[in-house]
Protein backbone atom coordinates (compact mmCIF):
# COMPACT_ATOMS: atom_id res chain seq x y z
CA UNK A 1 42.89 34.67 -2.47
CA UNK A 2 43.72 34.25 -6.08
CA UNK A 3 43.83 38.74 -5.72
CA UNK A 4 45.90 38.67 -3.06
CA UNK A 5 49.40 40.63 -3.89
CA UNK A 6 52.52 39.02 -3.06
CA UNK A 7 53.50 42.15 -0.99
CA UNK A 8 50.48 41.31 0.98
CA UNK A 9 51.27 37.50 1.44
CA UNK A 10 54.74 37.30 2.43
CA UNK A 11 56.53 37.17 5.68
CA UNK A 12 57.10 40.57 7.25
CA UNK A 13 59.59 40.75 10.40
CA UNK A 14 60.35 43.92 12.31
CA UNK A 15 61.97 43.61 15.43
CA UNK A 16 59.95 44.47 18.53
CA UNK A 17 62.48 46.21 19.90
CA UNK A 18 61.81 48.91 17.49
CA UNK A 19 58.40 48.76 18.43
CA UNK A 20 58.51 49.36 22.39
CA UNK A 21 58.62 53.23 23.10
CA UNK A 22 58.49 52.26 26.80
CA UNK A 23 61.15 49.81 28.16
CA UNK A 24 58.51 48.47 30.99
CA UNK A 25 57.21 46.23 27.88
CA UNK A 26 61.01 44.58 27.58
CA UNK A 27 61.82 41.04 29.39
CA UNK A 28 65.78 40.23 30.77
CA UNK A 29 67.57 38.47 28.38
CA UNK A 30 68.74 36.94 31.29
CA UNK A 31 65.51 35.40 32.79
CA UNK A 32 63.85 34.52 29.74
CA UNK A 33 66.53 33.30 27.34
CA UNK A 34 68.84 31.47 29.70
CA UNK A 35 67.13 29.46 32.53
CA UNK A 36 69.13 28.81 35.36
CA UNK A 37 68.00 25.17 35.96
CA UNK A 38 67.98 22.88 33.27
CA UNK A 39 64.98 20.74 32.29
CA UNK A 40 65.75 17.16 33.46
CA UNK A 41 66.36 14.33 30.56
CA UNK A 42 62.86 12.41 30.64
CA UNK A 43 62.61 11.91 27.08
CA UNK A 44 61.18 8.38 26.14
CA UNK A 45 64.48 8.76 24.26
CA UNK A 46 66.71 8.49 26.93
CA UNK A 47 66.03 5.05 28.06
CA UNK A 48 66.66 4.31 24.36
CA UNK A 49 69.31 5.58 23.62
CA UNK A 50 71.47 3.91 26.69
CA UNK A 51 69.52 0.71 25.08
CA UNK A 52 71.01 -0.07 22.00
CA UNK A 53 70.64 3.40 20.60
CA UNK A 54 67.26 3.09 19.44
CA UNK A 55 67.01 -0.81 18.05
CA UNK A 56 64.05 -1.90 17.56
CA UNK A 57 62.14 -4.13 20.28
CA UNK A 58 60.08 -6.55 19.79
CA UNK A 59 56.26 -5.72 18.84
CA UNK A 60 57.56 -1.96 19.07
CA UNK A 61 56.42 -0.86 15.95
CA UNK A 62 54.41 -2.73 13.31
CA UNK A 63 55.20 -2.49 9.58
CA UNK A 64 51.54 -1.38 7.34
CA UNK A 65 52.71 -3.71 4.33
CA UNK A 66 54.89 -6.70 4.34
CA UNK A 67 58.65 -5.00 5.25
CA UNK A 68 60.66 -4.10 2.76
CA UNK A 69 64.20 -5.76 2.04
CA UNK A 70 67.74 -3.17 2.03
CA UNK A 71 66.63 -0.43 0.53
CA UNK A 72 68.67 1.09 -2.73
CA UNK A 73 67.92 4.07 -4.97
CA UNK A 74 69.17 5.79 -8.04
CA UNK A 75 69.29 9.82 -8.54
CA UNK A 76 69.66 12.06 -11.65
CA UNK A 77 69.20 15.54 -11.91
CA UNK A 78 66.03 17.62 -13.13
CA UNK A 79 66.47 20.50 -14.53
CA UNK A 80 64.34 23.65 -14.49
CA UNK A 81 61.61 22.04 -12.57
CA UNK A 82 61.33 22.38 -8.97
CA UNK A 83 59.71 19.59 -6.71
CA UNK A 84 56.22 20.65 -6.90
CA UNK A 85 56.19 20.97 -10.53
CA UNK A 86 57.44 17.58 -10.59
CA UNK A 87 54.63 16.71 -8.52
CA UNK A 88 52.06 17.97 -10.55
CA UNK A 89 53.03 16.86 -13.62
CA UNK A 90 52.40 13.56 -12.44
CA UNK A 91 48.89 14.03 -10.96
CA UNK A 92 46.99 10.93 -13.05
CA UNK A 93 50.26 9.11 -12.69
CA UNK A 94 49.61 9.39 -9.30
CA UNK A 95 45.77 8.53 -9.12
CA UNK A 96 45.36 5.95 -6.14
CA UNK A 97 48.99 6.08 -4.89
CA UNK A 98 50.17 7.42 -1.95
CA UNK A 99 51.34 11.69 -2.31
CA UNK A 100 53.71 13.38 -0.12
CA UNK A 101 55.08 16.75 0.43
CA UNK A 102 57.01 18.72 1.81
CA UNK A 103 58.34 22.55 1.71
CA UNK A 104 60.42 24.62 4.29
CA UNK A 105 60.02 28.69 3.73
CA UNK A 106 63.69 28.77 3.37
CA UNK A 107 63.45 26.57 0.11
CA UNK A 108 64.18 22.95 0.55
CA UNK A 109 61.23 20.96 -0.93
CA UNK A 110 60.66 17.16 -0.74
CA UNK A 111 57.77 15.58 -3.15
CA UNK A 112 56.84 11.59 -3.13
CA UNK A 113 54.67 9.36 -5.37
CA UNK A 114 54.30 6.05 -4.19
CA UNK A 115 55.67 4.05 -0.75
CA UNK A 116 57.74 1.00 -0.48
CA UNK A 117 56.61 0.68 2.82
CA UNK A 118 54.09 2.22 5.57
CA UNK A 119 54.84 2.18 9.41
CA UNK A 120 52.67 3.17 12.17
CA UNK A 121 53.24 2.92 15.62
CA UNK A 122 52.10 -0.02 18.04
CA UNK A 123 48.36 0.25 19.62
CA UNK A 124 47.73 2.85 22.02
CA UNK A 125 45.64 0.62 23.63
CA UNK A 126 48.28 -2.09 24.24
CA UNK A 127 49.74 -1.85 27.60
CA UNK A 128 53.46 -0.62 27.86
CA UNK A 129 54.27 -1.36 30.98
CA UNK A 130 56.44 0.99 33.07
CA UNK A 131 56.63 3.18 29.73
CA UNK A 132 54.81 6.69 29.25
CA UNK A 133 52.14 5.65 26.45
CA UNK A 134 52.22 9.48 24.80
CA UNK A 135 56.13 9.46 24.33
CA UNK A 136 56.66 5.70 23.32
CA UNK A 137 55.12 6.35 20.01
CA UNK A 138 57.81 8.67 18.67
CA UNK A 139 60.46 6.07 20.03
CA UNK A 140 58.48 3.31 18.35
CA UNK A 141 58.97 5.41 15.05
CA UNK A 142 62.34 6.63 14.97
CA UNK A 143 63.60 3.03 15.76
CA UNK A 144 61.53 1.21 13.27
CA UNK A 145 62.48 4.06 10.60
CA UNK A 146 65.99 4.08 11.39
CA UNK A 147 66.34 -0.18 11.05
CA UNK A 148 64.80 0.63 7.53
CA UNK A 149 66.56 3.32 6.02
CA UNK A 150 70.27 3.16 7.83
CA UNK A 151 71.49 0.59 5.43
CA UNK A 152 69.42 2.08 2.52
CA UNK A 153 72.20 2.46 -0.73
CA UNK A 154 72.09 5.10 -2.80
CA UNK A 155 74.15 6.00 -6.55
CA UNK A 156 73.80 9.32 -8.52
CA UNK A 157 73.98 12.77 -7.57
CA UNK A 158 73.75 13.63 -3.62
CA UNK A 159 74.22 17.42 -3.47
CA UNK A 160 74.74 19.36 -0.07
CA UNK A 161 71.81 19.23 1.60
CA UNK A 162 70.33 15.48 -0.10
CA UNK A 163 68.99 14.01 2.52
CA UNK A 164 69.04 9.86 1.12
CA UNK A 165 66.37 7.60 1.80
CA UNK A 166 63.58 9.54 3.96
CA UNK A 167 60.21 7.94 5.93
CA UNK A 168 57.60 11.22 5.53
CA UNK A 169 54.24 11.40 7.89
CA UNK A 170 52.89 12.44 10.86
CA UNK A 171 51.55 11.83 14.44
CA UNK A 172 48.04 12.54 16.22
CA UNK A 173 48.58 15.89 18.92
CA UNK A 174 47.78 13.03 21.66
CA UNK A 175 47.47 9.33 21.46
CA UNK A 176 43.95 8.85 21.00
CA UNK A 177 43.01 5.29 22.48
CA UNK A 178 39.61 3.95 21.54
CA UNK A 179 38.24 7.94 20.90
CA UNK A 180 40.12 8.58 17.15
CA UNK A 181 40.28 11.51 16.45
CA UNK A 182 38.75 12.63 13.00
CA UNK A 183 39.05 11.36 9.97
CA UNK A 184 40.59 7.97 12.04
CA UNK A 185 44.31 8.43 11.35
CA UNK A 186 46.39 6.40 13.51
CA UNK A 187 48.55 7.79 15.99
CA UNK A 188 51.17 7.68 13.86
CA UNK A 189 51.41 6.82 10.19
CA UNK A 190 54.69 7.18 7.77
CA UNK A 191 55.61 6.35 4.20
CA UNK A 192 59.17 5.63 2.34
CA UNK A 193 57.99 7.62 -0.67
CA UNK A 194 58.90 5.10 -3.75
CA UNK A 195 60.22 8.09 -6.09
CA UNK A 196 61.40 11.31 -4.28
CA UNK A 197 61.84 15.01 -5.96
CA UNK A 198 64.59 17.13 -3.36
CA UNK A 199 65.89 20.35 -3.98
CA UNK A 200 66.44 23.85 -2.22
CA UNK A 201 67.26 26.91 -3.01
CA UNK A 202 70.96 26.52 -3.99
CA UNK A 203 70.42 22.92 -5.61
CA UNK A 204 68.18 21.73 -8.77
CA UNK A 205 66.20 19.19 -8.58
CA UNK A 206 67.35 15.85 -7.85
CA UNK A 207 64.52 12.79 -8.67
CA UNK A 208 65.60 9.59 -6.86
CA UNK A 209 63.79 6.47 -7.64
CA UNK A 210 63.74 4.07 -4.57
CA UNK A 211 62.87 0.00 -4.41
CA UNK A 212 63.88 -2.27 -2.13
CA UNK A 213 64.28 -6.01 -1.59
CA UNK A 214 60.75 -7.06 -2.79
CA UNK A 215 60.98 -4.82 -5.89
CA UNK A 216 59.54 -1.61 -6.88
CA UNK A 217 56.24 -0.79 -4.83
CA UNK A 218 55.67 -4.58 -3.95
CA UNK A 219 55.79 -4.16 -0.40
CA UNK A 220 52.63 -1.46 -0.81
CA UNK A 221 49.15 -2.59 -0.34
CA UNK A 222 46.95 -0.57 -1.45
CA UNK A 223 44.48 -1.85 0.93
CA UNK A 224 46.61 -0.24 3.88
CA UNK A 225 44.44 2.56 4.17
CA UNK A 226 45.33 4.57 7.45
CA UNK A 227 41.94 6.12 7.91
CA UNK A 228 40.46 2.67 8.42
CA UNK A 229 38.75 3.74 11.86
CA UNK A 230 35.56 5.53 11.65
CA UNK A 231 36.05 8.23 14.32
CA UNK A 232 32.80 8.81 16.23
CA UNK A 233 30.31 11.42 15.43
CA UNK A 234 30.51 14.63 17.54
CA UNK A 235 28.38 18.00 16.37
CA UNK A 236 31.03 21.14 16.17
CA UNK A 237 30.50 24.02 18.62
CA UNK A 238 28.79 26.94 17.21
CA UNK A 239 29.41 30.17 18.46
CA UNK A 240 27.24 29.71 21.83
CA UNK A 241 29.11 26.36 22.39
CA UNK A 242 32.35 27.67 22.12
CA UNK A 243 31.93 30.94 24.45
CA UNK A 244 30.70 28.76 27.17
CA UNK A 245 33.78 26.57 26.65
CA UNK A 246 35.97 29.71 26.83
CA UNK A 247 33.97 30.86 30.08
CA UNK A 248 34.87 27.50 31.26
CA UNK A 249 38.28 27.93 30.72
CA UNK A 250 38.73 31.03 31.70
CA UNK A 251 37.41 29.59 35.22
CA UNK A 252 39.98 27.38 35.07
CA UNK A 253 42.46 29.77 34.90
CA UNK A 254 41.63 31.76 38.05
CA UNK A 255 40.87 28.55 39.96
CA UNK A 256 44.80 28.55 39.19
CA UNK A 257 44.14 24.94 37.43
CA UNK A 258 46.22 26.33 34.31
CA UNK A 259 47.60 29.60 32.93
CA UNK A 260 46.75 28.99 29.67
CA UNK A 261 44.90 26.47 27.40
CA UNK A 262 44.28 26.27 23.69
CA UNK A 263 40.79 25.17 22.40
CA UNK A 264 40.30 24.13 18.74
CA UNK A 265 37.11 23.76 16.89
CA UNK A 266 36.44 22.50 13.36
CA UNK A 267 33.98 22.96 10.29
CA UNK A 268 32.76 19.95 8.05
CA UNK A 269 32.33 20.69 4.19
CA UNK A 270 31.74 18.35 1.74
CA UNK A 271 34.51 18.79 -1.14
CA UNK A 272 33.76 19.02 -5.32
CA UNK A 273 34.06 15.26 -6.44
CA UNK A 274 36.98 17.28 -9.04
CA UNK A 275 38.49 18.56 -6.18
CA UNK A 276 41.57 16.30 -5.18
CA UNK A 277 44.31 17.08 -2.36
CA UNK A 278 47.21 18.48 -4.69
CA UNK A 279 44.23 21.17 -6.30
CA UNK A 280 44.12 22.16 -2.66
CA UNK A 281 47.47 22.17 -1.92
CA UNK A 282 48.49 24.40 -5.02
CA UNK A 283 46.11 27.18 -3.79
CA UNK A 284 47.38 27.11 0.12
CA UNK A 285 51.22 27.32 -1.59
CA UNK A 286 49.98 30.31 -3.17
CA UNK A 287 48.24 31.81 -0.61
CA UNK A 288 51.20 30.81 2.51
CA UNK A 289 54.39 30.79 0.52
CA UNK A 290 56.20 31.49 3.77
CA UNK A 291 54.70 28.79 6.35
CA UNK A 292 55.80 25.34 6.05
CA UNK A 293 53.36 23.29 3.45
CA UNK A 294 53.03 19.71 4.05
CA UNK A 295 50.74 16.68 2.55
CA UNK A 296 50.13 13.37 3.28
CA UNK A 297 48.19 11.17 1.02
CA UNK A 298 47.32 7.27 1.62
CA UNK A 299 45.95 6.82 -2.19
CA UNK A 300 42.76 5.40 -0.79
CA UNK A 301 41.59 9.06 -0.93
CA UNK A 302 42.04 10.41 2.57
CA UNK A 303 44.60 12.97 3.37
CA UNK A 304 45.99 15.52 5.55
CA UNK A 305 47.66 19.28 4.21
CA UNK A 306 48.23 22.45 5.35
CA UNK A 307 50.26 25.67 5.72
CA UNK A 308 51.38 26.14 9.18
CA UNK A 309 53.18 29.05 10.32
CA UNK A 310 54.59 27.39 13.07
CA UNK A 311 58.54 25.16 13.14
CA UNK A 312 58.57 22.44 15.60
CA UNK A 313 62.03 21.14 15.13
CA UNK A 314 64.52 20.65 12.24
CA UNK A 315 68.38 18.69 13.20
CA UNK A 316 70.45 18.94 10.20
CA UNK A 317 74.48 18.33 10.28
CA UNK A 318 74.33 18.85 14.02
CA UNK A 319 72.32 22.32 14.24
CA UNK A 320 68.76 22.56 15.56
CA UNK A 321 66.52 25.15 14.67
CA UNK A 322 62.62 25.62 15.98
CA UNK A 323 60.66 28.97 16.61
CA UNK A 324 58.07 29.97 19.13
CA UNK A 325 55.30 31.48 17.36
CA UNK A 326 52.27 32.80 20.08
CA UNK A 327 50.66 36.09 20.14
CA UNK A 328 48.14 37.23 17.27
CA UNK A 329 46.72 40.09 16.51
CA UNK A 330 44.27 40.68 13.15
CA UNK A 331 45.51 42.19 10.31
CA UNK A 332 43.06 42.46 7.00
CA UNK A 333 44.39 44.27 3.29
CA UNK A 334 43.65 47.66 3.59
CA UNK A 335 44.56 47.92 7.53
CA UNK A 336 47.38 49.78 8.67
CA UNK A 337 49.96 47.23 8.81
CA UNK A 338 52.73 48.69 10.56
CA UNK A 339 50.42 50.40 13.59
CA UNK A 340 48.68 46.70 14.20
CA UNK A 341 52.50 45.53 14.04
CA UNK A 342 53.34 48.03 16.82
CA UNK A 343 49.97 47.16 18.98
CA UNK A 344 50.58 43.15 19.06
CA UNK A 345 54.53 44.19 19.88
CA UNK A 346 53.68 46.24 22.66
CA UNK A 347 50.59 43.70 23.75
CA UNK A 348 51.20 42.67 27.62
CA UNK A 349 48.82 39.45 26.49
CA UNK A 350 50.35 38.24 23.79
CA UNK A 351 53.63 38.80 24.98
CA UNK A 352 52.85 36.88 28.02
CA UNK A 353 51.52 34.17 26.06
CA UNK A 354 54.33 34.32 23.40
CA UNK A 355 57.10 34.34 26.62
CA UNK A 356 55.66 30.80 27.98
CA UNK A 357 55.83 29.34 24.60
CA UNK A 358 59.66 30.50 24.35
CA UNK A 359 60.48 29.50 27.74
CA UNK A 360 59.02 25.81 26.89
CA UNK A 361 61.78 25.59 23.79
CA UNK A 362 64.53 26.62 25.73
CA UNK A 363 63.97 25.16 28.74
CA UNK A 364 63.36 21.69 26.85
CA UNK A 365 65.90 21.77 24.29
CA UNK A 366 68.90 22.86 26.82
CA UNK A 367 69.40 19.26 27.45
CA UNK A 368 70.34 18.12 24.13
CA UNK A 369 72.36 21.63 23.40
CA UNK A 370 75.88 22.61 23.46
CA UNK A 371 74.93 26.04 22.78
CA UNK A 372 71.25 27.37 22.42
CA UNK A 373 70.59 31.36 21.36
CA UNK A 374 67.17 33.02 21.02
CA UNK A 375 66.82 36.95 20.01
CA UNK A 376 66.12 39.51 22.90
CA UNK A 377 62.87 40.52 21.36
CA UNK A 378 59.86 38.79 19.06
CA UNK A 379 59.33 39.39 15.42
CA UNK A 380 56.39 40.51 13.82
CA UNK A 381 55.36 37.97 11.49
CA UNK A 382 52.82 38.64 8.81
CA UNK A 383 50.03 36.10 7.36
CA UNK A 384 47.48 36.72 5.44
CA UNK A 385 44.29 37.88 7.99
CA UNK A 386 46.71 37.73 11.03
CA UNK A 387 50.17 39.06 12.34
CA UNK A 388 52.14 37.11 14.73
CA UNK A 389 54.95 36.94 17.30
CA UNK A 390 57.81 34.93 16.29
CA UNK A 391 61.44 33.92 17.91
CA UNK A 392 63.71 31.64 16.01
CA UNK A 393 65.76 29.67 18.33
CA UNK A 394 69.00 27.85 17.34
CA UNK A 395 71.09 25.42 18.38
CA UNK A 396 74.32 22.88 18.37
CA UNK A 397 72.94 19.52 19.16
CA UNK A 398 75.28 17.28 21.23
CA UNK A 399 76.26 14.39 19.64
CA UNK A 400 73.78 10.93 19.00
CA UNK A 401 70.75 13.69 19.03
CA UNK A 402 67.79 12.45 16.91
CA UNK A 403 64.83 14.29 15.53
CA UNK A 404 62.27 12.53 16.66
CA UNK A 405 63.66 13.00 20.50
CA UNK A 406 63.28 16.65 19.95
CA UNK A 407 59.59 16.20 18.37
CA UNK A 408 58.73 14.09 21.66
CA UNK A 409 60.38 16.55 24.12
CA UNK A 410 58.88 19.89 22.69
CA UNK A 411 54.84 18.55 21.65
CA UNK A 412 53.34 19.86 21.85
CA UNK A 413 54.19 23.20 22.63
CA UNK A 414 52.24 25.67 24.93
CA UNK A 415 51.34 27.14 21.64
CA UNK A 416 48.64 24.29 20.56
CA UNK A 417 48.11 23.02 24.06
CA UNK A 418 48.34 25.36 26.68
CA UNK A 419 50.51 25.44 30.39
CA UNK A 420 51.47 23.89 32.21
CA UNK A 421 50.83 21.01 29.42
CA UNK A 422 49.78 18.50 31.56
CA UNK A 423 46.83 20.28 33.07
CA UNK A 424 46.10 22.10 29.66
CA UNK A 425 45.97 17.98 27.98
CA UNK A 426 43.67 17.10 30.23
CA UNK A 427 41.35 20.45 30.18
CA UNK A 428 41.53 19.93 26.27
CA UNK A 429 40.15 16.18 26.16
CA UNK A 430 37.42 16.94 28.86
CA UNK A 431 36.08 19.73 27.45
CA UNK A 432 36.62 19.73 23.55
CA UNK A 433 33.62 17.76 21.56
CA UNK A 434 36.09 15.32 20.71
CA UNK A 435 39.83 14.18 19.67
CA UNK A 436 41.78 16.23 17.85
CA UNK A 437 43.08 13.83 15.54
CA UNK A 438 46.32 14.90 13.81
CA UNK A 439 45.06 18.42 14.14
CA UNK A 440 48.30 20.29 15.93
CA UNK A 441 50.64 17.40 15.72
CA UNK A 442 54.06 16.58 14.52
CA UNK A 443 53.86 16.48 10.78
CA UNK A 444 57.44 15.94 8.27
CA UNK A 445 60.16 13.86 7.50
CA UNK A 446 63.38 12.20 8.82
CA UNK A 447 66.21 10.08 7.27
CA UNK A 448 68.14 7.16 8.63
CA UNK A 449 70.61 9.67 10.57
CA UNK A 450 68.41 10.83 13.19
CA UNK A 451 67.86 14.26 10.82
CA UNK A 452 64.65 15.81 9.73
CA UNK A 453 62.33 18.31 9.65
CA UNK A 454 58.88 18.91 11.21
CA UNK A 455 56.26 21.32 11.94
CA UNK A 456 53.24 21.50 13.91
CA UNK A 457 49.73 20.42 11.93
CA UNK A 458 48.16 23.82 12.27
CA UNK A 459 45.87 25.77 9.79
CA UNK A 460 45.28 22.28 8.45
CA UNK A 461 42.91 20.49 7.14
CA UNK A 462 42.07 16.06 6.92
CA UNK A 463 40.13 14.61 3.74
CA UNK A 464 38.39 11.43 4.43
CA UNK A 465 36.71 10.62 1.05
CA UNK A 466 34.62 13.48 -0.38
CA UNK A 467 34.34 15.28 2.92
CA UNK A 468 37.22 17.61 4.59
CA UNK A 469 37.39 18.80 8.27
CA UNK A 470 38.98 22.17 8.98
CA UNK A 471 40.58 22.76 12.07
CA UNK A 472 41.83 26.09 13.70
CA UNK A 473 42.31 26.90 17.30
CA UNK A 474 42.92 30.17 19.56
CA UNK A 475 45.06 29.96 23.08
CA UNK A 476 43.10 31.21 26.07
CA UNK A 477 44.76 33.36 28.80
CA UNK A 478 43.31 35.54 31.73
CA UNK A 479 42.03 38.51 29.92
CA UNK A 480 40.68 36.63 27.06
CA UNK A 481 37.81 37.82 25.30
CA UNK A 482 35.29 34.66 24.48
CA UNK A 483 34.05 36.98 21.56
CA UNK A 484 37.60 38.09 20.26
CA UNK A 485 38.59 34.43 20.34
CA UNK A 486 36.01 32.72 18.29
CA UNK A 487 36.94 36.06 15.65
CA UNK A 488 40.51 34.66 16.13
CA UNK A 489 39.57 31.05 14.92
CA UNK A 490 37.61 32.17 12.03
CA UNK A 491 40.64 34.76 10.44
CA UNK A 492 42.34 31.36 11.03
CA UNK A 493 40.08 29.42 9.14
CA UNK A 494 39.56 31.99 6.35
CA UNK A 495 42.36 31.32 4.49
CA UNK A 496 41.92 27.72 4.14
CA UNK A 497 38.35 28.04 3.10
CA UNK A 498 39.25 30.37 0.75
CA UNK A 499 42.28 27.52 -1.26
CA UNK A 500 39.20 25.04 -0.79
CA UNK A 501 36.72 27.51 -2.31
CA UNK A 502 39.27 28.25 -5.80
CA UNK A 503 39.21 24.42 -6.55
């Protein structure tokens, strides 16, 4: 990877309209960008919104570590370092302390050493009555977080963009009940990072140094480890294990159960005792400098990082932006890159399969809109191993719009799950070996405001001790090829084997 040239690494877009010699491969504006029904407002949100906006209830959400008091912090600027340098240089500083972070292809970086305070959500196994169990978790979050950090004080520099006091973590791709998914996370876990490096790409660094009430890092145990269940054992599927599963599926599909579902499979290694998440991490930024990079460290050693391609939803100063990303097509150094570019544009499959994930975004997100645009045609974007189909969508959020409300109406995504989702879910926890842990969920960060930024927990990987569990998955559609798609997982795989394999 270390070989790799920077040509060869970054994001290339061509539009696919430039592509398509034939206009029987182009899809109405019309029909696919602007729905004429709009999705109805079930959010878990909505009830809590028209109830107190989001307060907290009682039991709700349950705090890691003893709660901190108001929250206050002090900024000063950094020059000439960015956040991740910041972050490294304070490696053995950090030994045994929580380690976040956070970086956006666009620029804006967040690094964290340290917590105030940890929050997960309630249970899964408690009863909610009357209350859809998969979305109460993100309400659960965003209130407990926003009671936090709303009243959190801040003095020192706050350049466009600073975001104040921020909770950073993640959620599981489905609450997991008494079947944890591997390496145990909860079904939601997130930190207030004690001392937070921000900056983008107009802005230098600004380190903010946060304590609250109890002082300092006091209301941190270190003892609040968040892998603390032992997930059970479950051998991976080989080859012959997964082509039967994508037989299976593919059975599915014609019995007209689903039109498309995404299977996932995982290899075990067991890591270099030198080997530490941040060694990791500094070998996927240099291999995926344009996917989103994200870690999330407990300090007891267990950990989960990767470089995903994919946007699931940023809200900053009222404007939304996600992406549908579906469609893939191989792509290795010394390959023509612009002919594969033109066969994956002009692919009836993976446009199909891109066009339901891009339908999902809009027809979700139209309820919380005041405007919504998408592009007539898909990008071309380019990974190492792989190319992919990409639309940006944007947005103007109506007002009181939250984050986390977009995060629970849009995972996941018929990108990571399949469609419709329901029937994809449940074809995914019958038939995969076992959970899924926080493979393919919601992963980033949010402030007291309702704003944030997350993506989706893809080419990924989870540390639990000395071992690490790699995850990759591959969407099956009529006309899959059980073969092609196990090829699929491993190109997906490849590159994070190969930032494990440098440290």
């Amino acid at each position: 990877m270390g070989g790799r040239s920077g040509n060869h690494a970054r994001e290339d877009t061509i539009a696919a309209r430039d592509c398509l010699a034939s206009s029987s491969c182009r899809v109405s504006a019309r029909s696919l960008y602007w729905p004429t029904v709009a999705a109805p407002d079930t959010s878990p949100f909505a009830a809590a919104r028209s109830d107190a906006r989001l307060q907290d209830t009682q039991g709700a959400a349950r705090a890691i570590a003893a709660e901190p008091g108001s929250i206050s912090g002090e900024s000063a600027r950094v020059s000439g370092r960015s956040p991740w340098d910041c972050l490294r240089s304070l490696r053995e500083e950090a030994a045994g302390r929580p380690v976040f972070l956070w970086e956006a292809p666009e620029g804006e970086a967040i690094a964290g050493v340290g917590a105030l305070s940890g929050i997960e959500a309630a249970d899964a196994r408690v009863a909610r009555a009357g209350v859809d169990a998969d979305g109460a978790r993100f309400t659960e979050i965003a209130a407990k977080i926003g009671r936090l950090l709303r009243a959190a004080s801040h003095r020192g520099p706050a350049p466009q963009g600073f975001p104040g006091a921020i909770a950073i973590g993640g959620f599981s791709f489905a609450e997991q009940g008494a079947r944890p998914g591997w390496p145990g996370f909860p079904d939601a876990a997130f930190f207030i990072p004690a001392r937070v490096f921000w900056g983008n790409q107009t802005e230098e660094t600004v380190e903010t140094r946060w304590t609250s009430g109890t002082g300092g890092e006091g209301g941190w145990s270190g003892a609040a480890n968040f892998a603390r269940l032992e997930p059970p054992s479950a051998p991976a599927w080989d080859r012959g294990r997964w082509i039967e599963a994508v037989r299976r599926t593919l059975t599915r599909i014609r019995e007209g159960a689903c039109s498309k579902a995404v299977l996932a499979r995982w290899v075990e290694l067991e890591l270099d005792p030198a080997t530490d998440a941040i060694e990791i991490m500094e070998s996927l930024r240099a291999a995926y400098p344009t996917c989103y990079r994200f870690l999330i460290s407990d300090g007891n050693g267990n950990a989960f990082l990767g470089a995903s391609p994919e946007r699931l939803a940023r809200l900053a100063h009222g404007e939304i932006s996600t992406e549908a990303v579906a469609g893939t097509q191989r792509c290795e150094p010394g390959e023509d890159e612009h002919a594969l570019m033109r066969a994956l544009a002009k692919s009836e499959k993976d446009r199909s399969e891109h066009k339901i994930v891009l339908r999902h975004l809009l027809e979700t997100l139209r309820p919380l809109c005041d405007s919504l645009h998408a592009p007539e045609e898909p990008e071309v974007m380019r990974l190492p191993h792989l190319l992919h189909l990409r639309t940006p969508v944007r947005g103007r959020a109506r007002e009181g719009a939250h984050v986390l409300d977009l995060v629970a109406r849009l995972h996941p995504t018929p990108a990571i799950a399949g469609w419709p989702r329901t029937e994809a879910k449940a074809w995914i926890d019958r038939v995969e070996p076992c959970g899924r842990g926080w493979y393919a969920g919601p992963m980033g960060w949010l402030n007291g405001r309702g704003e944030g930024d997350f993506t989706v927990g893809i080419r990924s990987l989870a540390l639990r001790g000395r071992r690490a569990r790699l995850f990759a998955g591959a969407g099956i559609v009529e006309g899959s090829d059980p073969e092609l798609e196990w090829n699929e997982t491993e190109l997906k795989m490849k590159g994070i084997l190969d930032a494990v394999a440098r440290d």
